[in-house]
Protein backbone atom coordinates (compact mmCIF):
# COMPACT_ATOMS: atom_id res chain seq x y z
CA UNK A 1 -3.93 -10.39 -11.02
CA UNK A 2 -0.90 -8.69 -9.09
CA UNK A 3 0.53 -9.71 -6.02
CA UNK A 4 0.07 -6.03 -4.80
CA UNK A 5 -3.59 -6.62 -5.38
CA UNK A 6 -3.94 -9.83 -3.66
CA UNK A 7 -2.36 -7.91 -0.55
CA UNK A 8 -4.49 -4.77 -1.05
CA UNK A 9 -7.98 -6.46 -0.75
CA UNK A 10 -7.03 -9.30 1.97
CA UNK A 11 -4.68 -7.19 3.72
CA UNK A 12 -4.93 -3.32 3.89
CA UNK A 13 -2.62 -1.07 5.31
CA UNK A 14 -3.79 2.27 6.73
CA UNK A 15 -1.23 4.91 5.83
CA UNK A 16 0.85 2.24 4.02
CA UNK A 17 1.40 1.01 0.64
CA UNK A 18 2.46 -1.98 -0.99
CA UNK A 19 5.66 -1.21 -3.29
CA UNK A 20 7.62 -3.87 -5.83
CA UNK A 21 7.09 -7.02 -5.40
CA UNK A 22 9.82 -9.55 -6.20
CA UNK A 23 11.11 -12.91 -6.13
CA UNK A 24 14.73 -14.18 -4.88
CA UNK A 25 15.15 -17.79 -4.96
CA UNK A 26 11.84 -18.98 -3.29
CA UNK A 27 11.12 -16.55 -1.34
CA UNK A 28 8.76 -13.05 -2.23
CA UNK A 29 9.62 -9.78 -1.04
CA UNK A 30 7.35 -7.04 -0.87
CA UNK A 31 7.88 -3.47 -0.16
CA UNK A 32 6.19 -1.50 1.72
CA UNK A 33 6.35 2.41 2.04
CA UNK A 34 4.80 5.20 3.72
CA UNK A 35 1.94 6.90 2.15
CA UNK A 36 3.14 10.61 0.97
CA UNK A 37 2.47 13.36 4.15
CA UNK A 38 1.66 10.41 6.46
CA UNK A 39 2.87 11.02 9.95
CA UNK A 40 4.20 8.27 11.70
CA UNK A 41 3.00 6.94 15.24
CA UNK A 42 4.87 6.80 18.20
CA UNK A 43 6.08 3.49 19.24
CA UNK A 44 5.04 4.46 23.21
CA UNK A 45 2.10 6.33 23.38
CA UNK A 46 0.25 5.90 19.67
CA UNK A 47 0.05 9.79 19.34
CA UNK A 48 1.34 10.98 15.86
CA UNK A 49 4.16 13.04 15.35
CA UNK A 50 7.19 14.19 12.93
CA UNK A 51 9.44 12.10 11.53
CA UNK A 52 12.91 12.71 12.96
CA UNK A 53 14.71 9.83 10.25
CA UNK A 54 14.23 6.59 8.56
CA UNK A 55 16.53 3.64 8.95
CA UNK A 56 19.35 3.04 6.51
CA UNK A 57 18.42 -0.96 6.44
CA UNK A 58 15.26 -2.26 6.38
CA UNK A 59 13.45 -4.83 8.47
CA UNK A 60 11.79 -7.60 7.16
CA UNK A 61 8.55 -8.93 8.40
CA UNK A 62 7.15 -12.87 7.76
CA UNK A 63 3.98 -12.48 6.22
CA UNK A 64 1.87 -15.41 5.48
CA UNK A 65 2.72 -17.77 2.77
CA UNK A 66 1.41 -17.25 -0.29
CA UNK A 67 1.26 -20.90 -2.90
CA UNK A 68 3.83 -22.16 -1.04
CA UNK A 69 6.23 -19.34 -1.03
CA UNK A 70 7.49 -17.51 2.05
CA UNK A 71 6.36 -13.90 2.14
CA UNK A 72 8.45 -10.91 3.94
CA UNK A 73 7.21 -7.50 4.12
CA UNK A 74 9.96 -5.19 3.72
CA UNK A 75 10.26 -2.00 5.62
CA UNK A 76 12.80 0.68 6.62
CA UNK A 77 11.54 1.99 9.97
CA UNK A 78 10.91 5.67 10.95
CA UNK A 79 11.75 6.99 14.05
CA UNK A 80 9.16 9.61 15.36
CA UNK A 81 9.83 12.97 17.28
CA UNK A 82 6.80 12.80 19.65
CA UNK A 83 6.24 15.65 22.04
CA UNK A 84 5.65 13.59 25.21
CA UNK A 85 7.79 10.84 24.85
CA UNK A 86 10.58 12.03 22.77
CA UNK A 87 12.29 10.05 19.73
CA UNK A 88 11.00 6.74 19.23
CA UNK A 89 10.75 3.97 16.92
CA UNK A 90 7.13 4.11 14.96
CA UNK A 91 4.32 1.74 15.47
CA UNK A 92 3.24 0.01 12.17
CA UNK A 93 -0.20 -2.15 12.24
CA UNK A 94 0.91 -5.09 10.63
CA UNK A 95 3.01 -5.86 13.85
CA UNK A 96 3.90 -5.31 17.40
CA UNK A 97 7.14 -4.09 19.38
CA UNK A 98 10.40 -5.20 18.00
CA UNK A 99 8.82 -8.94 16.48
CA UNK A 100 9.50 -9.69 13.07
CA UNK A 101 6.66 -12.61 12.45
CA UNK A 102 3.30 -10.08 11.04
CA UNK A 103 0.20 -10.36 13.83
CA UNK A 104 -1.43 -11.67 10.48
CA UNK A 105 0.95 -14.83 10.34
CA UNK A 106 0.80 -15.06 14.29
CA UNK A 107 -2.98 -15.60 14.18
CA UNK A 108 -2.77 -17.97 11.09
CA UNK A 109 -0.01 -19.81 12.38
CA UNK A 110 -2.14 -20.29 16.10
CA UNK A 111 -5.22 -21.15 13.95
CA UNK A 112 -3.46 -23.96 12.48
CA UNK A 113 -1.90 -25.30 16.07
CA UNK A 114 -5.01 -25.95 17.03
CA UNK A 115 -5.64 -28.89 14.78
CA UNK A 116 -1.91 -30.06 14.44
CA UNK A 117 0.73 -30.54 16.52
CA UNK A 118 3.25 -27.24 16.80
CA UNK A 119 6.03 -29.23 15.13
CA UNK A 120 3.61 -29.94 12.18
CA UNK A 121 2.43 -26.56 11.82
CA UNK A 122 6.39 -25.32 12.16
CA UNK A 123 7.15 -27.77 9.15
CA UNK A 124 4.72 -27.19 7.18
CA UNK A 125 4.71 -23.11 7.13
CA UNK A 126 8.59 -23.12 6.99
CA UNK A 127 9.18 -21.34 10.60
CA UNK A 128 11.00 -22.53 13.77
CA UNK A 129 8.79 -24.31 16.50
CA UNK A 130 9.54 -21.39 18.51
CA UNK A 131 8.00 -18.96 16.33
CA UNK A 132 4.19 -21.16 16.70
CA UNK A 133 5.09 -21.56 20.32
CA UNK A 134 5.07 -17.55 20.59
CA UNK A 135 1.98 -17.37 18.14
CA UNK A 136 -0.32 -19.44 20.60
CA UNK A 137 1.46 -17.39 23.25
CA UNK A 138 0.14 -14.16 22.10
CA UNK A 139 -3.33 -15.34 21.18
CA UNK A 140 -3.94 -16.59 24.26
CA UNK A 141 -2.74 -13.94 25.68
CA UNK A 142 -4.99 -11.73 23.91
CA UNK A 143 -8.09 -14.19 24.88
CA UNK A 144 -7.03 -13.28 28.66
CA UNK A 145 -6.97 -9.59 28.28
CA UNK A 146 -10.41 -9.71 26.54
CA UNK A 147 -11.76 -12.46 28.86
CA UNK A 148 -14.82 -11.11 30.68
CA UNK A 149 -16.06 -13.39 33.34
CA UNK A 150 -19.07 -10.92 34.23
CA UNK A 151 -22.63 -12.23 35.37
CA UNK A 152 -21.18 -15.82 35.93
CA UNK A 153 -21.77 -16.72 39.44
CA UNK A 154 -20.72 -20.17 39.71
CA UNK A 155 -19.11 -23.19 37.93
CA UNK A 156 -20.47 -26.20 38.42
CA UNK A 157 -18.32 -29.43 37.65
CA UNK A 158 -19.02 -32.89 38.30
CA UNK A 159 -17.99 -36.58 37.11
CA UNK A 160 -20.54 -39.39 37.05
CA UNK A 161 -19.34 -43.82 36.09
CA UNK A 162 -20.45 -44.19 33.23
CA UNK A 163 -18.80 -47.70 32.24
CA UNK A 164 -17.88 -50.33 34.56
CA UNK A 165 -14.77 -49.83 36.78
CA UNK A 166 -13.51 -46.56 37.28
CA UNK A 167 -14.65 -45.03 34.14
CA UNK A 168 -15.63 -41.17 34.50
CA UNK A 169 -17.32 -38.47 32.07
CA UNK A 170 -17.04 -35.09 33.88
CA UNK A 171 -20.41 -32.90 32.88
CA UNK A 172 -19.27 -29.21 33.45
């Protein structure tokens, strides 16, 4: 089975597709390309527009690791001529702004923080500490945005002894 098939089923790409795949060193690189009369989407405001150019050099995106190698999605950027907000750098789904860690690897990488420590999970994925800190970051951030706290109308908290001496389980 091809890597490009792998990618295809677990991780699609709307108006995208996955190019040559290859190896240098331990690391796989895998193109990716705009699909032919796609229009690109403004950075800003989402709304579609021409392409003014593409980048010379392309950016590379961390992916998640596939059997233990380190996976970069490789893309040259186009910048978009949108009528409202003028040229801007397009938005591509796989991630946000000007990060270079995929929202795929962000959520994986948070996933795993949960059940070991960040410096585990940072060793064990090949990324800085950093890079898990700002994964748990954005999910939680995301968990706050989508929070909605309506039809509760109180929290109740309260500890009772449950072992001699001052020995507490709080019941929420």
């Amino acid at each position: 089975m091809l890597v490009k098939t792998v990618l295809n089923r677990c991780h699609p790409l709307k108006s995208f597709v996955y190019g040559a795949v290859r190896f240098i060193g331990e690391t796989l690189y895998v193109d990716v390309t705009a699909r032919k009369g796609s229009k690109p989407e403004c950075g800003t405001c989402g709304r579609r527009g021409a392409t003014y150019d593409t980048a010379r050099i392309p950016r590379q995106f961390a992916f998640i690791p596939l059997w233990g190698f380190a996976v970069f999605l490789v893309y040259s950027m186009r910048r978009v001529d949108c009528r409202q907000c003028g040229v801007t750098t397009e938005r591509v789904p796989w991630a946000e702004g000007k990060n270079r860690t995929c929202n795929v690897l962000r959520l994986f990488l948070a996933r795993w923080a949960r059940r070991l420590s960040w410096q585990e999970v940072s060793t064990q994925f090949g990324v800085s500490w950093g890079v898990v800190y700002r994964s748990v970051q954005w999910v939680v951030e995301y968990g706050l945005k989508a929070r909605s706290l309506e039809g509760v109308t109180s929290i109740g908290v309260d500890e009772i002894a449950v072992w001699a001496g001052h020995q507490y389980l709080t019941v929420c």
